[in-house]
Protein backbone atom coordinates (compact mmCIF):
# COMPACT_ATOMS: atom_id res chain seq x y z
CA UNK A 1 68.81 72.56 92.29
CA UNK A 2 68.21 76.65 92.32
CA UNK A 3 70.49 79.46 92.55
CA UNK A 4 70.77 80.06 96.50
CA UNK A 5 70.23 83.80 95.19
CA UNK A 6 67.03 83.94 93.71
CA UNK A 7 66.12 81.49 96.83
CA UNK A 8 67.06 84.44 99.02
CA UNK A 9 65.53 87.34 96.86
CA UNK A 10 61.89 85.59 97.03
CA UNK A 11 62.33 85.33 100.76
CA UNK A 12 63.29 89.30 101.21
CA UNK A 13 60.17 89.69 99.18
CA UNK A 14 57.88 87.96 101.31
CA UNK A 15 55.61 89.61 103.56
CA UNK A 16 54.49 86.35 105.46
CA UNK A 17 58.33 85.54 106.34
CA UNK A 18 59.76 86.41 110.36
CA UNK A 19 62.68 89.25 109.69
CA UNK A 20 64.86 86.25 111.89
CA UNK A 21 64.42 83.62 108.12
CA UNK A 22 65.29 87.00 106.04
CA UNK A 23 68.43 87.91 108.35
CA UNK A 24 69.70 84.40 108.40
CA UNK A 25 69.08 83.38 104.83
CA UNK A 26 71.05 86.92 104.24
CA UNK A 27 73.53 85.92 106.06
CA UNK A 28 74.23 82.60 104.45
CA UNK A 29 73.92 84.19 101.00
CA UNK A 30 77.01 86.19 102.23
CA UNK A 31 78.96 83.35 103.26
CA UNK A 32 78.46 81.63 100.73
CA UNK A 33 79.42 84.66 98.11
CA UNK A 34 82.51 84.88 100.36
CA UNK A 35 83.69 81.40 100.13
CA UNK A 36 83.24 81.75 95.81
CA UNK A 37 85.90 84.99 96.00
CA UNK A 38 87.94 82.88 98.44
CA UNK A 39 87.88 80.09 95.67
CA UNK A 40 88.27 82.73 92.79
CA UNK A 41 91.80 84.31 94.73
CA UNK A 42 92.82 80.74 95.49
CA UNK A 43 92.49 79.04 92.19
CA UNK A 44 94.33 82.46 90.35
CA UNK A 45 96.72 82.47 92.77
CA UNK A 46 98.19 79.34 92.53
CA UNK A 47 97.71 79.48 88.62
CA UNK A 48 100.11 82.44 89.00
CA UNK A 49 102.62 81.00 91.05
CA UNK A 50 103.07 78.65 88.53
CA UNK A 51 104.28 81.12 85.87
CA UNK A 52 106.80 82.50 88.26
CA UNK A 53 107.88 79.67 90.35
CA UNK A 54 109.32 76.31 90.15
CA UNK A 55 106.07 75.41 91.44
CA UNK A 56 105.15 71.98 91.80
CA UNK A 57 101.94 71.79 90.29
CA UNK A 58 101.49 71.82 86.28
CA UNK A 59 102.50 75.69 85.15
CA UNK A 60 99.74 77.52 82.79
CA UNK A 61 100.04 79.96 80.08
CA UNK A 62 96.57 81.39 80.45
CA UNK A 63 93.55 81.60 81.81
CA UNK A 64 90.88 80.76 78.97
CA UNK A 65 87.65 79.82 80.28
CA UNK A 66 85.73 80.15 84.17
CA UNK A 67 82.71 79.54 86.16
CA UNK A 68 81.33 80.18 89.64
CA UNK A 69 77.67 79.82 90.85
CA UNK A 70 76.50 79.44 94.02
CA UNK A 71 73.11 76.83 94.38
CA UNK A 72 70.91 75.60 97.03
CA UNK A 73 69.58 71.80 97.07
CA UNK A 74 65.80 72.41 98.38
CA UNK A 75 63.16 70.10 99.33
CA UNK A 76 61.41 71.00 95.55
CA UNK A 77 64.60 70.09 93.91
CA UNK A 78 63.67 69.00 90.03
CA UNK A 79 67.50 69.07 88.92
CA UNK A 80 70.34 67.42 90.22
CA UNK A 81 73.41 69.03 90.64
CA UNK A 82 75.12 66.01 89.32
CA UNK A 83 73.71 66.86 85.86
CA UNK A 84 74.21 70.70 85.92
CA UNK A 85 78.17 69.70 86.24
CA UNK A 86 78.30 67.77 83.54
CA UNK A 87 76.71 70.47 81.43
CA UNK A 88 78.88 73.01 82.74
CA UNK A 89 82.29 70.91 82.21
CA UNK A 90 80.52 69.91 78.68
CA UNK A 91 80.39 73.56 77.82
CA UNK A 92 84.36 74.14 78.93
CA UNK A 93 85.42 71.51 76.79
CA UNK A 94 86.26 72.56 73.05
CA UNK A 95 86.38 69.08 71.88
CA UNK A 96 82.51 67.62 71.65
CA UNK A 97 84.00 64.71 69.75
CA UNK A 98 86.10 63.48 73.16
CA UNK A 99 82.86 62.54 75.05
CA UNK A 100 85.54 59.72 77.37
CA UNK A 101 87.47 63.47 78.50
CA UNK A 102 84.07 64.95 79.03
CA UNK A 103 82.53 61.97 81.15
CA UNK A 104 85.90 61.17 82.94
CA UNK A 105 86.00 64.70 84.11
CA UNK A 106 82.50 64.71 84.96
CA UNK A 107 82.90 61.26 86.91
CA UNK A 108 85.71 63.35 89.01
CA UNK A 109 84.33 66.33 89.95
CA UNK A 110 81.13 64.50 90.72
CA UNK A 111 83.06 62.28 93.25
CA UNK A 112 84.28 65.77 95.02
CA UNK A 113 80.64 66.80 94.79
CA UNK A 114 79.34 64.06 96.87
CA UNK A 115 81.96 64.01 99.38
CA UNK A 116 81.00 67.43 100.13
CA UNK A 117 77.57 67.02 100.26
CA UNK A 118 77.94 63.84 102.26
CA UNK A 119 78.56 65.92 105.52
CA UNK A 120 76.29 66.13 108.46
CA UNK A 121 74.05 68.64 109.02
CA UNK A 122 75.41 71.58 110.72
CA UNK A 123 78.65 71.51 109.25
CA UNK A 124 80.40 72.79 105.92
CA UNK A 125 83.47 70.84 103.76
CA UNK A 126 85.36 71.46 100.84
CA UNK A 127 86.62 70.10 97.98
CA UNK A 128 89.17 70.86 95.21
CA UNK A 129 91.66 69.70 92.54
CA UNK A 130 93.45 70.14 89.06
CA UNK A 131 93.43 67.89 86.12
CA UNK A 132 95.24 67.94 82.56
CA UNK A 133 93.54 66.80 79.54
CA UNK A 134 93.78 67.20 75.81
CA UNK A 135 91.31 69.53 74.29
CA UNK A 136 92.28 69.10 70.45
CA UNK A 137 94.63 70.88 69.50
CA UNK A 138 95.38 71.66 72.46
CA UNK A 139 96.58 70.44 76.06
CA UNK A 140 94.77 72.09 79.33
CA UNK A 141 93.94 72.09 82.82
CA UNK A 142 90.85 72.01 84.87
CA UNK A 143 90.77 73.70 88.03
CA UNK A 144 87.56 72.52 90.45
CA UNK A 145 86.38 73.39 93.67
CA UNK A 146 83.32 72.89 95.81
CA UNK A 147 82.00 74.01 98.80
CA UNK A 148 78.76 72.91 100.75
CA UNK A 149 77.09 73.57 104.00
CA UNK A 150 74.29 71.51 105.20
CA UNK A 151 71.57 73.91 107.20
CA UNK A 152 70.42 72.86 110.36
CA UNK A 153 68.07 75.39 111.31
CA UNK A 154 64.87 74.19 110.35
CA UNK A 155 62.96 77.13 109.67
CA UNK A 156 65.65 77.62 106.71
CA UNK A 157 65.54 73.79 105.89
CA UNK A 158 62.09 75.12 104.19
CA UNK A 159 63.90 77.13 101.34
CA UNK A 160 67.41 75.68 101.37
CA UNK A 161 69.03 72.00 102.76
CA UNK A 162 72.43 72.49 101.04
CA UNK A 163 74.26 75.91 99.97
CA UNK A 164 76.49 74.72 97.55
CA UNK A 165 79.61 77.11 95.73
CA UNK A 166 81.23 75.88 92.62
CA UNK A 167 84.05 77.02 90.67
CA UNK A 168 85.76 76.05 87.46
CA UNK A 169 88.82 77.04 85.79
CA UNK A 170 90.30 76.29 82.55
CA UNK A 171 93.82 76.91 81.12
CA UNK A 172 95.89 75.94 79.01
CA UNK A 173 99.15 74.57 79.70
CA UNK A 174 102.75 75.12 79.26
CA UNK A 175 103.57 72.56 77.67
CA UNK A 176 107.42 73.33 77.50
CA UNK A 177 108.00 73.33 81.27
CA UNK A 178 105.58 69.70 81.12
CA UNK A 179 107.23 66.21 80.68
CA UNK A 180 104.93 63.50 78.64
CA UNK A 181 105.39 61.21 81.95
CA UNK A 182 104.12 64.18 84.25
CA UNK A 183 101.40 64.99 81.90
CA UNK A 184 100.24 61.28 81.49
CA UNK A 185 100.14 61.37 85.38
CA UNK A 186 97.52 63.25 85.95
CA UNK A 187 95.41 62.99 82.82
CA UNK A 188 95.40 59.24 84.18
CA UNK A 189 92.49 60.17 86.70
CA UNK A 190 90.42 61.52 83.83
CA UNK A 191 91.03 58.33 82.04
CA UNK A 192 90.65 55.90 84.87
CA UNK A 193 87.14 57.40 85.34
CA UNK A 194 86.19 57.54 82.01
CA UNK A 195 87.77 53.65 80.80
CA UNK A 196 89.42 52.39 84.04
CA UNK A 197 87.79 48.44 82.87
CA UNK A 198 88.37 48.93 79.32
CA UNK A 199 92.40 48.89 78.58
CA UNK A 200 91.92 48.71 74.54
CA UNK A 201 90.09 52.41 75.37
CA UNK A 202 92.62 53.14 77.41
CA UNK A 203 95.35 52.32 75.00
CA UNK A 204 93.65 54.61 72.20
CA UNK A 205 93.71 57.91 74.23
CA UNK A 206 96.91 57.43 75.74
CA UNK A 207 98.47 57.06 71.97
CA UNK A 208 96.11 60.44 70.91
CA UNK A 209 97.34 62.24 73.90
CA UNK A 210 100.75 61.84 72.99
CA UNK A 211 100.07 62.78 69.26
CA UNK A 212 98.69 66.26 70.76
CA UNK A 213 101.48 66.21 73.25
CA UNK A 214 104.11 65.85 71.00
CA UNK A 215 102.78 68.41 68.27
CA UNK A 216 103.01 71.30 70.58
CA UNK A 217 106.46 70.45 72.03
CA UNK A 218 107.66 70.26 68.20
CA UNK A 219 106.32 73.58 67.31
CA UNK A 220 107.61 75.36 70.83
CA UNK A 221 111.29 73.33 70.16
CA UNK A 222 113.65 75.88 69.08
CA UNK A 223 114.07 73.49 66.34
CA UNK A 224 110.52 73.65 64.67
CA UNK A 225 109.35 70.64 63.02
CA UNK A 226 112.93 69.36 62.79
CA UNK A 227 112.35 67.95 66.20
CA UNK A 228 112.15 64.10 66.69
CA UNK A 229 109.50 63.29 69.15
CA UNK A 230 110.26 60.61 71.16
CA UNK A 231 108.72 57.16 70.49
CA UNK A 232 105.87 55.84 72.88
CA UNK A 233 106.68 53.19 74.93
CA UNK A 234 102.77 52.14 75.48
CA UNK A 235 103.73 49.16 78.02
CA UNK A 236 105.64 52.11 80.59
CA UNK A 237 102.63 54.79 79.60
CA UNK A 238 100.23 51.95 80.70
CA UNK A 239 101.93 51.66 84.00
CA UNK A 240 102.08 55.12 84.91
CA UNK A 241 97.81 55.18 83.90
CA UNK A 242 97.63 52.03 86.25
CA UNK A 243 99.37 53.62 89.26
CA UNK A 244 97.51 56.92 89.22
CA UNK A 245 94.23 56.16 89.69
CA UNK A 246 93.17 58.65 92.08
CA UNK A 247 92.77 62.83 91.22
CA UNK A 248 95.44 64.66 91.52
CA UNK A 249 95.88 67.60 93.47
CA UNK A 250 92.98 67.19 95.50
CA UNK A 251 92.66 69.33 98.88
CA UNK A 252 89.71 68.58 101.32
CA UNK A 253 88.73 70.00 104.64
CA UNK A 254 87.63 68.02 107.38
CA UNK A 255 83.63 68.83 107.98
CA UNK A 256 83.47 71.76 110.48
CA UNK A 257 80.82 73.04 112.32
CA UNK A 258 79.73 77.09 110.98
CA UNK A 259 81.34 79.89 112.30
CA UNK A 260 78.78 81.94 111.15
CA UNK A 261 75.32 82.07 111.67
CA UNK A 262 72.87 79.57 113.43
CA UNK A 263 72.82 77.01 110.78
């Protein structure tokens, strides 16, 4: 898996190369850029409307940590785009030590990956959606989005099969405007794909996430460390874990055909 713009530099380079291959490979290096800003002002947007809003989704303090690439799948592809997600998502989390956070979130955004690649050729799809994990100390949120476009057009089929975007956001969260049940919500997709058929693992990181949880909503109480935090009930937690197995706040697109270019 190569970065759809070095694809398209070599090809500009070329002398061998019909100006049609250059113009259109141009062109989808354009749409693709385009659809990574659209992403970018998306994502920040509705991070911001948090912070002003009674928005519905989980509200952020700041943003602490992004990424946006665009790649190309190609016939010569050596790496798969699988594993360059994991190592990206690896490198956003602070907390080596939680590998279960760091392979559930990798098992999620993988699942958006292949739905968007999983499209026919011809057409494009999109993928996106928020998460909330611990990162010791703290508690934050993932922000991911995909979008790919399978090329018809098989003269540039040669260089590129798939232009893929992908964006990542990380933030971390307000936890005083965030209820343990909300929170536990949607961290429950990270942990459902990380130890959905192991419940003792499950268990374990629903007690540590409630240890981080309640630390930072006893040192933001206006009553310090006076504070009681309220006592785990692990049998309701477990519930909540077993009823939200699916990510939350994903948003998908049905596959559509290009609007631009003869791809």
């Amino acid at each position: 898996m190569g970065k759809l713009r070095e694809i398209v530099e070599s090809v500009n380079k070329s002398t061998q190369l019909a100006d049609g291959v250059r113009e259109n490979m141009n062109i989808l290096m354009s749409l693709a850029d385009s659809k990574l800003k659209l992403f970018q002002d998306d994502v920040t947007n509705r991070l911001k409307s948090g912070k002003t809003t009674d928005n519905l989704e989980v509200p952020i303090t700041k943003i602490i940590g992004s990424y946006a690439e665009i790649r190309a799948k190609t016939k010569n592809t050596t790496t798969d785009l699988l594993q360059e997600v994991g190592k990206i998502i690896n490198s956003m989390v602070s907390d080596h030590s939680a590998q279960g956070i760091i392979s559930g979130l990798t098992n999620l955004a993988g699942g958006l990956l292949k739905t968007v690649m999983g499209t026919a050729m011809g057409t494009e799809q999109e993928a996106m959606l928020y998460t909330v994990t611990p990162d010791y100390p703290a508690i934050v949120r993932y922000d991911i989005a995909f979008w790919a476009r399978q090329i018809e057009a098989s003269s540039i089929r040669n260089y590129c099969e798939t232009a893929v975007t992908c964006v990542m956001y990380k933030s971390s969260v307000d936890v005083t405007k965030l209820t343990f049940n909300d929170f536990l919500a949607i961290y429950s997709s990270v942990l459902n794909a990380a130890f959905g058929s192991d419940p003792s693992k499950l268990k374990a990181m629903v007690k540590e996430a409630k240890k981080v949880y309640d630390q930072f909503r006893q040192d933001s109480h206006p009553g310090g460390r006076n504070w009681d935090p309220e006592p785990l009930d692990l049998d309701s937690a477990m519930k909540i874990v077993a009823s939200h197995v699916k990510p939350q706040g994903i948003i998908l697109s049905a596959p559509k055909k290009p609007t631009v270019g003869n791809f």
